[in-house]
Protein backbone atom coordinates (compact mmCIF):
# COMPACT_ATOMS: atom_id res chain seq x y z
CA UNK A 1 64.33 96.25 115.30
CA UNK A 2 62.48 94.73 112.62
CA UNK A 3 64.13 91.70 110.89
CA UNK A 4 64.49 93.51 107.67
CA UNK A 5 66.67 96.26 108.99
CA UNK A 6 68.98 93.53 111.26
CA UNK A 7 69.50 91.75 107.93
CA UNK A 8 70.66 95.26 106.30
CA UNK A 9 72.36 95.97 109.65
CA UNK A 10 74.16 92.48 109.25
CA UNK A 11 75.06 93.07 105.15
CA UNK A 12 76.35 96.32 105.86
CA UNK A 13 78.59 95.15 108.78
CA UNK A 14 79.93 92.09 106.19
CA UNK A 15 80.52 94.55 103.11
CA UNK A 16 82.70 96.81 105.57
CA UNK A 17 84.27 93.38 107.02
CA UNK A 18 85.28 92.63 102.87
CA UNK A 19 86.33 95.80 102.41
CA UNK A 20 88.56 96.17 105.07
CA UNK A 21 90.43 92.84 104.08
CA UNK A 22 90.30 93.92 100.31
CA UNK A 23 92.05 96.81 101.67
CA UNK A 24 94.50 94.51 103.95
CA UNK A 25 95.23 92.26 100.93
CA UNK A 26 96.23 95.32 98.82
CA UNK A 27 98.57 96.63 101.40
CA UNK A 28 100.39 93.43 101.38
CA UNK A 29 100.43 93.49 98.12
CA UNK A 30 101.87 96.84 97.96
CA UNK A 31 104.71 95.76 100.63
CA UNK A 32 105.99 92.78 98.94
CA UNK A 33 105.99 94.82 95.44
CA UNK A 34 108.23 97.69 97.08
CA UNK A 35 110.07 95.09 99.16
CA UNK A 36 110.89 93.15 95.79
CA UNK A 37 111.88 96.44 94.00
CA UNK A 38 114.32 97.27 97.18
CA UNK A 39 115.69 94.05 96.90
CA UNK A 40 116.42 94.63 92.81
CA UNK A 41 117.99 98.18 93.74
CA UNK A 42 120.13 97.27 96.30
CA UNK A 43 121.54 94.12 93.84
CA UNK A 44 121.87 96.90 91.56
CA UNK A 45 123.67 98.72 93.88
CA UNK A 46 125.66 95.86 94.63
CA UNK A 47 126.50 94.82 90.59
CA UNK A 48 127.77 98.52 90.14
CA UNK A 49 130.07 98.29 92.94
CA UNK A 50 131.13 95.22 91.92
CA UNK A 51 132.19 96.48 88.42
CA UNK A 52 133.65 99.27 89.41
């Protein structure tokens, strides 16, 4: 292969790499987010028992 087209081989391979943890940073994001609004519900949850 010519060098130009390892060096586009090589970018390529690094924008999927950044991508994919992009991606992999979002789903964590995601998970703490419904893990924290869980957490709020089931105090809820708890409070209305509570009152009751």
């Amino acid at each position: 292969m010519k060098e130009e087209e390892i060096k586009k081989e090589e970018q390529g391979i690094k924008k999927i790499e950044e991508e994919d943890i992009e991606e992999e940073i979002e789903e964590e994001e995601k998970e703490k987010i419904m893990e924290e609004i869980e957490k709020e519900i089931k105090e809820g949850i708890e409070v209305e028992e509570k009152e009751r």
